[in-house]
PDB file of N, CA and C in Angstrom:
ATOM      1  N   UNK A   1      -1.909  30.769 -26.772  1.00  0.00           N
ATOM      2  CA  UNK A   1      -1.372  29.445 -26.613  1.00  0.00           C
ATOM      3  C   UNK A   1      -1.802  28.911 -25.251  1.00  0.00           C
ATOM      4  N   UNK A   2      -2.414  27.656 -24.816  1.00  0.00           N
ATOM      5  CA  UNK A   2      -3.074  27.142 -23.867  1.00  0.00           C
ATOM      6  C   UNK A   2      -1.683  26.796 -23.431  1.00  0.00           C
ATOM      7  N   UNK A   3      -2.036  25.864 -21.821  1.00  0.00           N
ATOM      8  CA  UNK A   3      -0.709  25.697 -21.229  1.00  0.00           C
ATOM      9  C   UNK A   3      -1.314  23.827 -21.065  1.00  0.00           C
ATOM     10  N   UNK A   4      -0.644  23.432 -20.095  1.00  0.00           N
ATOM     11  CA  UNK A   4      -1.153  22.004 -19.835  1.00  0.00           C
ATOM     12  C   UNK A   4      -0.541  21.587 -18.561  1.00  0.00           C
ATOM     13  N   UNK A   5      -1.217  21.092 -17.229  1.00  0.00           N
ATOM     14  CA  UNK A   5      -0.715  20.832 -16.217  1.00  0.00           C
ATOM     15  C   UNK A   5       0.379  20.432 -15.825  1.00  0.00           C
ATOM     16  N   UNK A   6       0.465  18.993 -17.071  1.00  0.00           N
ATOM     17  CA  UNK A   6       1.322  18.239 -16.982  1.00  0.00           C
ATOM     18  C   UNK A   6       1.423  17.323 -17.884  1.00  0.00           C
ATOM     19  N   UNK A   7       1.674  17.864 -19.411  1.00  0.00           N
ATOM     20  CA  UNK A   7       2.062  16.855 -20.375  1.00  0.00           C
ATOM     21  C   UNK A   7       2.978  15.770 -20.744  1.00  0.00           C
ATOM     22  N   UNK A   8       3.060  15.344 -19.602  1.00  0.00           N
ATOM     23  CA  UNK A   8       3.984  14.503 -19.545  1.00  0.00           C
ATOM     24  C   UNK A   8       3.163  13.182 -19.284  1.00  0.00           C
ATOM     25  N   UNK A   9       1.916  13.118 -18.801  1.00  0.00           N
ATOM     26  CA  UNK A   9       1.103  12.401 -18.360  1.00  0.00           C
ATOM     27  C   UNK A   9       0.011  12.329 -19.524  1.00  0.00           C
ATOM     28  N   UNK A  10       0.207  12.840 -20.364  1.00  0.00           N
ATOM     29  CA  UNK A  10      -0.907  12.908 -21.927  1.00  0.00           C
ATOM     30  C   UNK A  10      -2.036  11.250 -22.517  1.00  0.00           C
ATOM     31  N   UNK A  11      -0.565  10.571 -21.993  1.00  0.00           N
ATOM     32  CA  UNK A  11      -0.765   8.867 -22.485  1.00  0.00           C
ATOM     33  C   UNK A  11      -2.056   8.571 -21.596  1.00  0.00           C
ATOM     34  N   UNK A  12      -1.698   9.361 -20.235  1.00  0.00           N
ATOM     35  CA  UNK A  12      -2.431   8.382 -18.953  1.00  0.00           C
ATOM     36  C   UNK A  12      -3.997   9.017 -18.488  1.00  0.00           C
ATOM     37  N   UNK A  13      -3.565  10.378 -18.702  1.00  0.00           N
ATOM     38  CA  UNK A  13      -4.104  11.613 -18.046  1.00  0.00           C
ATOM     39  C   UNK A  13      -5.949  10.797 -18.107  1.00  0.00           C
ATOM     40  N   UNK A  14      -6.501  10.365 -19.177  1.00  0.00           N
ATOM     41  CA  UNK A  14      -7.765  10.352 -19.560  1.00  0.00           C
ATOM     42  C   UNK A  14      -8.028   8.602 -19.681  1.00  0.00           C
ATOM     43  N   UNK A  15      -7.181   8.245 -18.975  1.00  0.00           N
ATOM     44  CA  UNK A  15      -7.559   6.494 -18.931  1.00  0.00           C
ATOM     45  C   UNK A  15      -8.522   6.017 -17.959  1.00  0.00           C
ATOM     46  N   UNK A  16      -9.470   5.290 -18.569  1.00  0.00           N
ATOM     47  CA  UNK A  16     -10.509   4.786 -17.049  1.00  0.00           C
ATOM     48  C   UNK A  16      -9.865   4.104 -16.304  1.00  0.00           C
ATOM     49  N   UNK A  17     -10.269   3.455 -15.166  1.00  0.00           N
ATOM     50  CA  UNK A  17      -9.873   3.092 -13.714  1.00  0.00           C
ATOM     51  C   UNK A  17     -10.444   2.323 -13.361  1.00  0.00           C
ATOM     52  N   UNK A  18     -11.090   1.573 -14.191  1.00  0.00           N
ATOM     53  CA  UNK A  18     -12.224   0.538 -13.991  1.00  0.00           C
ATOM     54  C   UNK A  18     -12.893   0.401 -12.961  1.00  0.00           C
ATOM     55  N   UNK A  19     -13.672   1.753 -12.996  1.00  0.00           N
ATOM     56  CA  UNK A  19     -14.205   1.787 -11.899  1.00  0.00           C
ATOM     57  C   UNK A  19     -15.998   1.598 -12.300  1.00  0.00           C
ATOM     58  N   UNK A  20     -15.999   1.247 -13.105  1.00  0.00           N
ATOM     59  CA  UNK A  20     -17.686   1.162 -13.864  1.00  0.00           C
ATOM     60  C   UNK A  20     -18.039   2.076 -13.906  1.00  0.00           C
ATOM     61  N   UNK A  21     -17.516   3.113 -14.818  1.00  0.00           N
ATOM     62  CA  UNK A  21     -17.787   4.284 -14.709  1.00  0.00           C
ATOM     63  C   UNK A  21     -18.037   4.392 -16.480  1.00  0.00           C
ATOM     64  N   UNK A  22     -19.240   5.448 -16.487  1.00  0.00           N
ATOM     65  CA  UNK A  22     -19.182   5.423 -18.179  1.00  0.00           C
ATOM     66  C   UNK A  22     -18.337   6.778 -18.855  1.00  0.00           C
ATOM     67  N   UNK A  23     -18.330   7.289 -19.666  1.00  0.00           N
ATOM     68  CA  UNK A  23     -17.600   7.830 -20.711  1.00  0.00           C
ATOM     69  C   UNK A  23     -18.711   9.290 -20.247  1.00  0.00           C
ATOM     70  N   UNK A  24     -17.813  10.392 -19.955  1.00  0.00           N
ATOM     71  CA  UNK A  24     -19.051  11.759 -19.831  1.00  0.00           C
ATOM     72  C   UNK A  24     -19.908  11.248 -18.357  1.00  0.00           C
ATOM     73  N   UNK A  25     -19.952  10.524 -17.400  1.00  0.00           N
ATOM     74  CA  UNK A  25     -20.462  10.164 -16.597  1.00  0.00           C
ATOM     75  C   UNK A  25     -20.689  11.587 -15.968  1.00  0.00           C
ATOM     76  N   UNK A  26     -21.495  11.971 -14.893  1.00  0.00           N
ATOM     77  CA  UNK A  26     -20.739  13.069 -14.106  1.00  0.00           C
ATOM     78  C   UNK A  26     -20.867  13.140 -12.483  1.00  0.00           C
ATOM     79  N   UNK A  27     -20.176  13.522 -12.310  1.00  0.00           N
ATOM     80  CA  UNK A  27     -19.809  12.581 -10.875  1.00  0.00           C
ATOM     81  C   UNK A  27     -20.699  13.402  -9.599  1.00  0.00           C
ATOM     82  N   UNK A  28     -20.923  12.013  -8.533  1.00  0.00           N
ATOM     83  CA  UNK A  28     -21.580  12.358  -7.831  1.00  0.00           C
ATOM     84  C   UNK A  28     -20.993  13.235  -6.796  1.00  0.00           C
ATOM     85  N   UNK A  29     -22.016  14.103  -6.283  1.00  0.00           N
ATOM     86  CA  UNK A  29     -21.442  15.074  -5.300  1.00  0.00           C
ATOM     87  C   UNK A  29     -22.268  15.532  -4.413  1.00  0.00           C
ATOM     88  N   UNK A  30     -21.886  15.509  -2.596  1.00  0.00           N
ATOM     89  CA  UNK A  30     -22.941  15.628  -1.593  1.00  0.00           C
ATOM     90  C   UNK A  30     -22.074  17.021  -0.845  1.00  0.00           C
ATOM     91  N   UNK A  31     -23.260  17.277  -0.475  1.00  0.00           N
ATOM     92  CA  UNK A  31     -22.604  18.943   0.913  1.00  0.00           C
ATOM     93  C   UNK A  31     -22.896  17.991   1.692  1.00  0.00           C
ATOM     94  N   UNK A  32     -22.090  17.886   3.181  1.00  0.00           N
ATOM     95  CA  UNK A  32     -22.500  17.748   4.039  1.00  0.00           C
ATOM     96  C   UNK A  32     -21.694  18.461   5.581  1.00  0.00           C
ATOM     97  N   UNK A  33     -22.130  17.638   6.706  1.00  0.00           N
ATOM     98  CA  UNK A  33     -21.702  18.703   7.822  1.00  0.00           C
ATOM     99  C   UNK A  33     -20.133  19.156   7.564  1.00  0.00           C
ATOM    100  N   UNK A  34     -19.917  20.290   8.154  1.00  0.00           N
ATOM    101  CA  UNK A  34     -18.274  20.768   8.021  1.00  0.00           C
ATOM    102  C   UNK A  34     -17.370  19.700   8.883  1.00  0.00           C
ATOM    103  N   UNK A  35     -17.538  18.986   9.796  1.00  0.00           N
ATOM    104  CA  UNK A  35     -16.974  18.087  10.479  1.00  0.00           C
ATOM    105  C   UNK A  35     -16.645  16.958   9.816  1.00  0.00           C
ATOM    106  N   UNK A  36     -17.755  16.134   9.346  1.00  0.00           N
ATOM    107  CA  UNK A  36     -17.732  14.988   8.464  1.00  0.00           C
ATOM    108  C   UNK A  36     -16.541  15.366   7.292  1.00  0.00           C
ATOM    109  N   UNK A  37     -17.086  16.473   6.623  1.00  0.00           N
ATOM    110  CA  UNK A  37     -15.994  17.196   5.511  1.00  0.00           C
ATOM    111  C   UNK A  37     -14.264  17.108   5.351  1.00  0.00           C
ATOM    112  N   UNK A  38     -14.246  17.329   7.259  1.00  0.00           N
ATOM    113  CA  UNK A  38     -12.612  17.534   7.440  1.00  0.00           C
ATOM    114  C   UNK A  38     -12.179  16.108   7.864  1.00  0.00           C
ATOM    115  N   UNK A  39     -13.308  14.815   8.441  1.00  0.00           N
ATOM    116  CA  UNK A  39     -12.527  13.985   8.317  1.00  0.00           C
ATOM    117  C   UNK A  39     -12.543  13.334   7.331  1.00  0.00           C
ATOM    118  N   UNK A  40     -13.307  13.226   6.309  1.00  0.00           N
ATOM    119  CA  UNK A  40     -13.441  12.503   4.963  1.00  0.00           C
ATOM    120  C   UNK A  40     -12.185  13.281   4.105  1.00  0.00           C
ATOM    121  N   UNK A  41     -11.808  14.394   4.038  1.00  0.00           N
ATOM    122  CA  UNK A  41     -11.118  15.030   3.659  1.00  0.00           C
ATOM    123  C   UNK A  41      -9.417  15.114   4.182  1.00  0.00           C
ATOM    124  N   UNK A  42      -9.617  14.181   5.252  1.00  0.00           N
ATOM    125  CA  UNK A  42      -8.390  13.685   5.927  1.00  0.00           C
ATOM    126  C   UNK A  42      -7.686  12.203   5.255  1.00  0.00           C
ATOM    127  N   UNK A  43      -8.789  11.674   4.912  1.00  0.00           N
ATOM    128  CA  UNK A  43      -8.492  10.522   4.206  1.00  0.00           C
ATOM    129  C   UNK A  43      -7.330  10.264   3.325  1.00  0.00           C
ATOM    130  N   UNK A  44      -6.331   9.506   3.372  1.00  0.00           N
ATOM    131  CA  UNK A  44      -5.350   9.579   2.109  1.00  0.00           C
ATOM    132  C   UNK A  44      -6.155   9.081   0.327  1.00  0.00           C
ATOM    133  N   UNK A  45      -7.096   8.421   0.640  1.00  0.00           N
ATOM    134  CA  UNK A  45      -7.336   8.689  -0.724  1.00  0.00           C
ATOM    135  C   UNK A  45      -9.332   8.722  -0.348  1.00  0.00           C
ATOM    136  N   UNK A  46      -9.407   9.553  -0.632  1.00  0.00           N
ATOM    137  CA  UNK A  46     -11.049  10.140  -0.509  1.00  0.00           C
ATOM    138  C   UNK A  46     -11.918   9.443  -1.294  1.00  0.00           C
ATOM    139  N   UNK A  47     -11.977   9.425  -2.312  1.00  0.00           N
ATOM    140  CA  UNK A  47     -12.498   9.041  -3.988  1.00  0.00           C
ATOM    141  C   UNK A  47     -13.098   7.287  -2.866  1.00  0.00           C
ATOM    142  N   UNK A  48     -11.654   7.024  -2.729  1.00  0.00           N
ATOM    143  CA  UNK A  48     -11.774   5.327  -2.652  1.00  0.00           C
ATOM    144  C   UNK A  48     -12.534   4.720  -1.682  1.00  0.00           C
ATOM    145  N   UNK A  49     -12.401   5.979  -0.365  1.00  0.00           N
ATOM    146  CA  UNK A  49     -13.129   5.721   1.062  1.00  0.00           C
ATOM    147  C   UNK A  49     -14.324   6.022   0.732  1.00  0.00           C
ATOM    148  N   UNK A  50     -14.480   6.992   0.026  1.00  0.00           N
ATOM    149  CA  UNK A  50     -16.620   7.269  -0.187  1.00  0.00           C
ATOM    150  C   UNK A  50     -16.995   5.910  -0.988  1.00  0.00           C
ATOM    151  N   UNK A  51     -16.108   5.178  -1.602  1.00  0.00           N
ATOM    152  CA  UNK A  51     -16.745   4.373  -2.259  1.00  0.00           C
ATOM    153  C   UNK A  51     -16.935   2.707  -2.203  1.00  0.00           C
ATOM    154  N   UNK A  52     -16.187   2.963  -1.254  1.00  0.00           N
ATOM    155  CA  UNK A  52     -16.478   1.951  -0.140  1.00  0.00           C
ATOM    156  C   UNK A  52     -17.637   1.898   1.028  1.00  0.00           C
ATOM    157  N   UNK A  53     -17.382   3.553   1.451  1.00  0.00           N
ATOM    158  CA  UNK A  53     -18.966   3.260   2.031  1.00  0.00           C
ATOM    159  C   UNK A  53     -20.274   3.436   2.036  1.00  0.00           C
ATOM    160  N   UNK A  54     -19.959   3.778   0.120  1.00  0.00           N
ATOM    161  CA  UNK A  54     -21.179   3.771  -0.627  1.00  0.00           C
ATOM    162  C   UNK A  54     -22.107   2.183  -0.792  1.00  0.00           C
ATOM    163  N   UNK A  55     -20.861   1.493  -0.941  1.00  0.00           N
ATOM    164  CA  UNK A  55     -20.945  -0.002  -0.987  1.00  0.00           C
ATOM    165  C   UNK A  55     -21.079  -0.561   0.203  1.00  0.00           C
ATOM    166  N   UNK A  56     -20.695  -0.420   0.864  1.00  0.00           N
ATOM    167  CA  UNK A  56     -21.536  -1.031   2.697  1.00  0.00           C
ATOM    168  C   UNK A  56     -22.667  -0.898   2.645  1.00  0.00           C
ATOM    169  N   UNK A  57     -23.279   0.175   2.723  1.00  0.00           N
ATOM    170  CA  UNK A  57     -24.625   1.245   2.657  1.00  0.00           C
ATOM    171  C   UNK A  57     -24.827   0.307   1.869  1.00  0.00           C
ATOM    172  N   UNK A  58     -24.749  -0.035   0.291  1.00  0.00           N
ATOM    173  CA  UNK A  58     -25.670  -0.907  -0.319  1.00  0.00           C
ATOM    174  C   UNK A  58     -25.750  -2.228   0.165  1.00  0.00           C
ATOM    175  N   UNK A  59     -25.043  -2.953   0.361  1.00  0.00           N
ATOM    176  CA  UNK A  59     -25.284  -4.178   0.643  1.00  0.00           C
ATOM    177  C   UNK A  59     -26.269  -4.278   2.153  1.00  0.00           C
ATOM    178  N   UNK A  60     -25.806  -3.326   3.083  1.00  0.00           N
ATOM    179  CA  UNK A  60     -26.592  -3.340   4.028  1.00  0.00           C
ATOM    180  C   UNK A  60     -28.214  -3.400   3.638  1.00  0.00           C
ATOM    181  N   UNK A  61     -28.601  -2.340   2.472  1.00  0.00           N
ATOM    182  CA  UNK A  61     -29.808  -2.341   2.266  1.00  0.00           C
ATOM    183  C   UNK A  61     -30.146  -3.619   1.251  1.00  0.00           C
ATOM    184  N   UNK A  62     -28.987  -4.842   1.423  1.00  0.00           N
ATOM    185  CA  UNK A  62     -29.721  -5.716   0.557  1.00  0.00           C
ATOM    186  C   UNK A  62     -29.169  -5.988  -1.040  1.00  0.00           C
ATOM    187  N   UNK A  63     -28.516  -4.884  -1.441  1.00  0.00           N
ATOM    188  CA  UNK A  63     -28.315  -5.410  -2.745  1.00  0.00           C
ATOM    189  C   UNK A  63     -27.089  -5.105  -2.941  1.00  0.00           C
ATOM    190  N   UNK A  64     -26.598  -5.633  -4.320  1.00  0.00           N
ATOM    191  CA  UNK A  64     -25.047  -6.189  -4.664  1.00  0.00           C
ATOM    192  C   UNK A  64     -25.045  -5.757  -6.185  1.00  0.00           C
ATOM    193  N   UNK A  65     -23.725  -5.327  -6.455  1.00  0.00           N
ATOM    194  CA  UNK A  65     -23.610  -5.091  -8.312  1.00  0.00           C
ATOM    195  C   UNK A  65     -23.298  -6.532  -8.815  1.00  0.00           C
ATOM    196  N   UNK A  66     -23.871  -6.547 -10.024  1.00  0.00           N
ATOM    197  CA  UNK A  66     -23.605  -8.076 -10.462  1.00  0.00           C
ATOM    198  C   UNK A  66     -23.894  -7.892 -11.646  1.00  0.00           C
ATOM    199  N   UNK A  67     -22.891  -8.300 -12.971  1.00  0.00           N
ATOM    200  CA  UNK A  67     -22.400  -7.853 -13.966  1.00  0.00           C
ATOM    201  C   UNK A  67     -23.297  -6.813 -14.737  1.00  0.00           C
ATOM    202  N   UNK A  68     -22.822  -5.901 -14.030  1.00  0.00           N
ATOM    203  CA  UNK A  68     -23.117  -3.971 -14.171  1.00  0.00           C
ATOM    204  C   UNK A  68     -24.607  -3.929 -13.726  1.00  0.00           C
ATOM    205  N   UNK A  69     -25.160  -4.598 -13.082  1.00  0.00           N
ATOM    206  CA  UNK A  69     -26.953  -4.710 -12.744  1.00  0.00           C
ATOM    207  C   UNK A  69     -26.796  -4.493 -10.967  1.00  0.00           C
ATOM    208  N   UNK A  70     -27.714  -3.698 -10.804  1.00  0.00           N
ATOM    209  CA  UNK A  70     -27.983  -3.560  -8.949  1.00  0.00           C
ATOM    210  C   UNK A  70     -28.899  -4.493  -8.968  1.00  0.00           C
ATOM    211  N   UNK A  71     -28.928  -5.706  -7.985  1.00  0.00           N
ATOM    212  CA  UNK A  71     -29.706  -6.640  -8.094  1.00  0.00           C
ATOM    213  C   UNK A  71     -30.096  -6.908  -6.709  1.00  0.00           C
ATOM    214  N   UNK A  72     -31.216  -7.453  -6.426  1.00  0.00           N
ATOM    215  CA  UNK A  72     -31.088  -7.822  -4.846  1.00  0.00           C
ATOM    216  C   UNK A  72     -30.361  -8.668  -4.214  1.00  0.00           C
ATOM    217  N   UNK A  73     -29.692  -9.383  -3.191  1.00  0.00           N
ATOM    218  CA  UNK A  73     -29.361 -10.050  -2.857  1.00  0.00           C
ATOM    219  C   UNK A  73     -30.043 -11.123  -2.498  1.00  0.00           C
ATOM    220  N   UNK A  74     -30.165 -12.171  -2.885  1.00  0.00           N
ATOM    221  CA  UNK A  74     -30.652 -13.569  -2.501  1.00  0.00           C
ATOM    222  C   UNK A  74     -30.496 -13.488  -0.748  1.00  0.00           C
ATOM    223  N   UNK A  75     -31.741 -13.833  -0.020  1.00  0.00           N
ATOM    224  CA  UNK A  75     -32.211 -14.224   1.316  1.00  0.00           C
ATOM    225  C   UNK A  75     -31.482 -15.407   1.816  1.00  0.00           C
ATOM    226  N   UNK A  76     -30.882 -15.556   3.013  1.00  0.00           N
ATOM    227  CA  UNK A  76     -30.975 -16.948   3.403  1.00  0.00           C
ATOM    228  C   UNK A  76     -31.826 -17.642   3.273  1.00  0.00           C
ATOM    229  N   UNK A  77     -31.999 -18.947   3.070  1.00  0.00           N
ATOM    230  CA  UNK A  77     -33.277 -19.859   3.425  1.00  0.00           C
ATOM    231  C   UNK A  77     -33.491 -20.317   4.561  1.00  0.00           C
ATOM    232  N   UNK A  78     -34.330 -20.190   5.721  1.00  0.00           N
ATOM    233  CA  UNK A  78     -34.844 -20.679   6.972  1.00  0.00           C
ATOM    234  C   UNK A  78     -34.009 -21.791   7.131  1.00  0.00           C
ATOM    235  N   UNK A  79     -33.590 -22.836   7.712  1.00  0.00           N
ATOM    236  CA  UNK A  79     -33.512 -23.895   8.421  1.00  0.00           C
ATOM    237  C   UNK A  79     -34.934 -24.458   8.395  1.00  0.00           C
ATOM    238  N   UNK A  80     -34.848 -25.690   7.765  1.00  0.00           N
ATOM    239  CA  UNK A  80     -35.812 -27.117   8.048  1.00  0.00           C
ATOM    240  C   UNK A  80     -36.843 -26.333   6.791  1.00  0.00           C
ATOM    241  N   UNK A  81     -36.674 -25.299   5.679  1.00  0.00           N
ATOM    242  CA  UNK A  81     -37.749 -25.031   4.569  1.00  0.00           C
ATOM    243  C   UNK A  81     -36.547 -25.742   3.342  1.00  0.00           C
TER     244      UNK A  81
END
């Protein structure tokens, strides 16, 4: 007989989070220094902080999600073009 963490949560346990995430996705995962580790790992919610500055990091390099597409970001236009 299997056991279950917490069946009480059965309804919820497997609901997406709308996080644009697909079905069987499998999630990304980095090693990095042991320092970085313990303060990312200090974080009250971890998941949410990497993914935020997954999203800095992108826009910095220029591009933006836009309905489910990585797209570039449109340039300013010069002054007086």
């Amino acid at each position: 007989m299997g056991t279950r963490a917490n069946p009480a949560n059965h309804h919820t346990r497997f609901k997406g989070r709308g996080l644009g995430t697909r079905h069987k996705q499998p999630p990304l995962s980095v090693l990095v220094h042991w320092r970085v580790d313990q303060y990312v790992r200090a974080k009250p919610s971890k998941s949410d902080w990497l993914r935020s500055a997954i999203f800095e990091k992108i826009e910095r390099e220029g591009w933006q999600l836009q309905d489910d597409e990585l797209v570039p970001m449109e340039m300013p236009k010069a002054a007086g073009m």
